[in-house]
Structure formats: structure tokens, C-alpha cells
N, C-alpha and C. Protein backbone atom coordinates (compact mmCIF):
# COMPACT_ATOMS: atom_id res chain seq x y z
N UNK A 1 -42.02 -4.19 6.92
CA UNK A 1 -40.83 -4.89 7.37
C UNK A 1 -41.22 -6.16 8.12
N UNK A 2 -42.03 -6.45 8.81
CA UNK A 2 -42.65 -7.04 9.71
C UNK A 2 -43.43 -8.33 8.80
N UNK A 3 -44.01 -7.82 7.55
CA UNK A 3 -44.21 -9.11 6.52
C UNK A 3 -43.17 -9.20 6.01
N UNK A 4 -42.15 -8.64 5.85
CA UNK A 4 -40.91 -9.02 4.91
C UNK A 4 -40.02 -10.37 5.78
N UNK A 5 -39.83 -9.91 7.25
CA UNK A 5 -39.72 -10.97 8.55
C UNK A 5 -40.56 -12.22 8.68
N UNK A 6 -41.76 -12.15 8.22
CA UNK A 6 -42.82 -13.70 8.31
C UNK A 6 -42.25 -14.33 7.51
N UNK A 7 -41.87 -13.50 6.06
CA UNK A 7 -41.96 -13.59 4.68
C UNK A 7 -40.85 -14.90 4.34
N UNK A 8 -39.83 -14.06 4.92
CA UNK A 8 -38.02 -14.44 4.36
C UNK A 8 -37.42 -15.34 5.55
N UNK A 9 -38.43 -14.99 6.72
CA UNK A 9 -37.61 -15.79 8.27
C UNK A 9 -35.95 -14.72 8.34
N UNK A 10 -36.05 -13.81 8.29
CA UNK A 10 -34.76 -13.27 7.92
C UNK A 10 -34.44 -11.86 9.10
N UNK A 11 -33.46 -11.31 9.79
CA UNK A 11 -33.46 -10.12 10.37
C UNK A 11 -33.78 -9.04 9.14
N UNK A 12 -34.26 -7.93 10.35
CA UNK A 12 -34.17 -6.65 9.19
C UNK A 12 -32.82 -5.97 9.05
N UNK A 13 -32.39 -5.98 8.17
CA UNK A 13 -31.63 -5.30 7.48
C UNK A 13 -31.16 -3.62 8.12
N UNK A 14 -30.17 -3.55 8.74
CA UNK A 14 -29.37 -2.11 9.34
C UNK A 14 -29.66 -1.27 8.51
N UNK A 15 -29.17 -1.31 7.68
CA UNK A 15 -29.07 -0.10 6.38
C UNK A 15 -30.76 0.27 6.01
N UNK A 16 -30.91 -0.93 5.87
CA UNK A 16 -32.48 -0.62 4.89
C UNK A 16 -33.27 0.22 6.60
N UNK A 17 -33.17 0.02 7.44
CA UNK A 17 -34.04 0.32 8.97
C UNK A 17 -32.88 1.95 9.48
N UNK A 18 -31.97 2.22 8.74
CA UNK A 18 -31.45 3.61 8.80
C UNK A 18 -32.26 4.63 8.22
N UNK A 19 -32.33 3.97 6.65
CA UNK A 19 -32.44 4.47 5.93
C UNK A 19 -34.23 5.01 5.72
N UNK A 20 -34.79 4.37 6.08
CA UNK A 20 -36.48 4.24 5.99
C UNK A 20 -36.93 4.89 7.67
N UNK A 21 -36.28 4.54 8.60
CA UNK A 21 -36.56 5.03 10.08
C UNK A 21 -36.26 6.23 10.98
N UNK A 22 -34.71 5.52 10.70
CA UNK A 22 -33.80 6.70 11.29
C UNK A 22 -33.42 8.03 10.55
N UNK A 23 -33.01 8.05 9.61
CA UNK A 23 -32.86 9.22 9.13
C UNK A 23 -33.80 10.03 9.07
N UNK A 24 -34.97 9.75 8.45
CA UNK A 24 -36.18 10.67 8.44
C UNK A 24 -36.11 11.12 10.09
N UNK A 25 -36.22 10.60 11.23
CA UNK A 25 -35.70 10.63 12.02
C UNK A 25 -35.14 11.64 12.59
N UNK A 26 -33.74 11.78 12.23
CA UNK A 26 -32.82 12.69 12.58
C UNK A 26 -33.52 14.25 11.67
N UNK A 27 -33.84 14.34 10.96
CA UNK A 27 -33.87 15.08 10.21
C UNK A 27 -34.99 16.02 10.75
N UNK A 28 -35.99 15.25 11.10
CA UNK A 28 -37.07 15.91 11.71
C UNK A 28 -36.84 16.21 13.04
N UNK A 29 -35.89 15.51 13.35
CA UNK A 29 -35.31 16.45 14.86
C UNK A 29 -34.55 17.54 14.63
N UNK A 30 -33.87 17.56 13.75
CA UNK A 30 -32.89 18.46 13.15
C UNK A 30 -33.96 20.04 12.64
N UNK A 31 -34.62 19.71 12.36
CA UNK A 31 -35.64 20.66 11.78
C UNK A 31 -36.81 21.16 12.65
N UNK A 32 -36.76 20.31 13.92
CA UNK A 32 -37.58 21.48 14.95
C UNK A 32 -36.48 21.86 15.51
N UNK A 33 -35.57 21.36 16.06
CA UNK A 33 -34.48 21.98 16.78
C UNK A 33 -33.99 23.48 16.16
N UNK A 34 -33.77 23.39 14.47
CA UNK A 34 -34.04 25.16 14.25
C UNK A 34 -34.91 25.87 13.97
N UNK A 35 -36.32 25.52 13.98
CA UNK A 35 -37.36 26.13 14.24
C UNK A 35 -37.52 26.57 15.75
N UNK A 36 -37.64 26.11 16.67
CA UNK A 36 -37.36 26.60 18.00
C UNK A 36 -36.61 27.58 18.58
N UNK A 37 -34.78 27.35 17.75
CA UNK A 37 -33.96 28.02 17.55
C UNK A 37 -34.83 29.41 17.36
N UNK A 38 -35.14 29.35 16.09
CA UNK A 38 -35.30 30.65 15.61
C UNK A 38 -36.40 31.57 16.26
N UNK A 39 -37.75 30.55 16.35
CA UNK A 39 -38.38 31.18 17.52
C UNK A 39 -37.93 31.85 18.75
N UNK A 40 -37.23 30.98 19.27
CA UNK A 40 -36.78 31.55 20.65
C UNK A 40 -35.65 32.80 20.50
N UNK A 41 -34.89 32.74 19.68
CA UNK A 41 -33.87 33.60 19.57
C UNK A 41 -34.79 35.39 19.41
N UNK A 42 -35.64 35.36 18.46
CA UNK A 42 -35.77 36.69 18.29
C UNK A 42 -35.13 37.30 17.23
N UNK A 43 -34.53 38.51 17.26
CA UNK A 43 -33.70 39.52 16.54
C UNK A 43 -32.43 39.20 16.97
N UNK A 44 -31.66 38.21 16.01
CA UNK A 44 -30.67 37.93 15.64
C UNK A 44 -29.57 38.36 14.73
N UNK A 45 -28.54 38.28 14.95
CA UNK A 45 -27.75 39.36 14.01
C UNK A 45 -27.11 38.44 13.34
N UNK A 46 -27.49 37.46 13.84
CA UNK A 46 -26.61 36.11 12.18
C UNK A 46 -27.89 35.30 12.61
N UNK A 47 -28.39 35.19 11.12
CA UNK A 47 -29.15 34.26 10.61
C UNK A 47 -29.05 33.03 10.80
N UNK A 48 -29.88 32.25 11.65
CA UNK A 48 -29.62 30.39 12.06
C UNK A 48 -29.87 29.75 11.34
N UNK A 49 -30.40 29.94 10.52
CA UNK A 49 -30.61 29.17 9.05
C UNK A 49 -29.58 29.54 7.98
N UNK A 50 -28.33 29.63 7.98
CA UNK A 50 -28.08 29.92 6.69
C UNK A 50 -27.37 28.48 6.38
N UNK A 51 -27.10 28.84 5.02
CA UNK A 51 -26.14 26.80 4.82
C UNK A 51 -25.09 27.47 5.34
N UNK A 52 -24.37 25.85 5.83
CA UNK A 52 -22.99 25.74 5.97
C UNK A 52 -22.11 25.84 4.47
N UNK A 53 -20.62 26.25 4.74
CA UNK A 53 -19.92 26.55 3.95
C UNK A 53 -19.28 25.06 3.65
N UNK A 54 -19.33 24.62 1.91
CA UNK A 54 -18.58 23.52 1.72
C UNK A 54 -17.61 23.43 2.28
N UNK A 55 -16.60 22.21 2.54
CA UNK A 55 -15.45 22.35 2.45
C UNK A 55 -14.24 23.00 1.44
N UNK A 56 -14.93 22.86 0.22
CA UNK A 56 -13.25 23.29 -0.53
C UNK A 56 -13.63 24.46 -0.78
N UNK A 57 -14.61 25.48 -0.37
CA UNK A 57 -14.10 27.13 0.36
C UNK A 57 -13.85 27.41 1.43
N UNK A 58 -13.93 26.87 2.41
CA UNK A 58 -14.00 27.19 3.47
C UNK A 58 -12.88 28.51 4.31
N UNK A 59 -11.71 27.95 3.50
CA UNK A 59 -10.19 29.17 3.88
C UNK A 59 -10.65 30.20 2.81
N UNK A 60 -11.27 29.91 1.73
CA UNK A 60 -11.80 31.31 0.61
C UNK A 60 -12.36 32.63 1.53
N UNK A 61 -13.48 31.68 2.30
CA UNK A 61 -14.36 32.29 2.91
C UNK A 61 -13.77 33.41 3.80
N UNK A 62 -13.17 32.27 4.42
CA UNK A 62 -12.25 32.97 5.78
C UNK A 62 -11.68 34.12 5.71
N UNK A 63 -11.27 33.62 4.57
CA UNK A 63 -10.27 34.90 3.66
C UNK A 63 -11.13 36.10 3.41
N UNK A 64 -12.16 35.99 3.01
CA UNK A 64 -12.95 37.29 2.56
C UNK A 64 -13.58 37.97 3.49
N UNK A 65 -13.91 37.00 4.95
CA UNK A 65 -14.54 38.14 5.90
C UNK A 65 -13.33 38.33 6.75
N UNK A 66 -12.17 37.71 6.43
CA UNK A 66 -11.41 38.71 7.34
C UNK A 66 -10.99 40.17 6.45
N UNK A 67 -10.52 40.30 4.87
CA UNK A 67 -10.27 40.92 4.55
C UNK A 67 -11.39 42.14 4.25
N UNK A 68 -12.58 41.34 4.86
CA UNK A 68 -13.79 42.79 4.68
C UNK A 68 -13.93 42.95 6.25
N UNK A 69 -13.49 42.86 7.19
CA UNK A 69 -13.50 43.15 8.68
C UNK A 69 -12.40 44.03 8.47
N UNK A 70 -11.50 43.69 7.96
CA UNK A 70 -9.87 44.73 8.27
C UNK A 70 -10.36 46.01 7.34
N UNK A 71 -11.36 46.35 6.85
CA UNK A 71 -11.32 47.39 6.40
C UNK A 71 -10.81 47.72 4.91
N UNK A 72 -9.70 47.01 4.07
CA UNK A 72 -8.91 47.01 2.96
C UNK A 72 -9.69 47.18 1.93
């Protein structure tokens, strides 16, 4: 980036410095934060890793562990 700046005389670019910096970034924070999680927790009775539920199930879902909690 830094020769691309000598290069062009130009700022760096937001998007392109998200995308190449920051995100990797977040992600790798994101990914000790549940490694730690899980370390520290122990014997857990819900899994900290599981995926999140899309949106367009989300009331499906709802629907099915309430109707397997009520017993029916």
C-alpha cells in the first residue's frame, strides 16, 4: 500500500484497507474470543460454537423447540 502511495500520490483507499486489514482483523478476534470461550467455560450444556440460525427460519426454529419443550 505504501508503494501504491509513492506510486499514484493518492490516499489509500477505505474499502480496499477494510478489506485487506480490518476484517482479517475482526475475525481473528472473533475466533480467539470463542476459543477462550470454550476453554474457560468447561462442560457446557449448549455448545458455543454452533452456527447461528439464518434468518428466514428463524420463527421455524422457534417453533420446533418450543413444540419439543411442551412435550406434544
Amino acid at each position: 500500500m505504501r508503494i501504491d502511495h509513492e506510486r499514484n500520490d493518492a490516499p489509500p483507499q477505505v474499502d480496499h484497507l477494510a478489506m485487506r486489514i480490518i476484517e482479517p482483523l475482526v475475525e481473528l478476534r472473533d475466533r480467539v474470543t470463542e476459543e477462550l470461550s470454550r476453554r474457560e467455560a468447561g462442560n457446557n450444556t449448549v455448545p458455543v460454537d454452533r452456527d447461528p440460525v439464518p434468518p428466514a427460519f428463524r420463527d421455524l426454529v422457534r417453533r420446533y423447540y418450543k413444540e419439543l419443550g411442551s412435550g406434544e
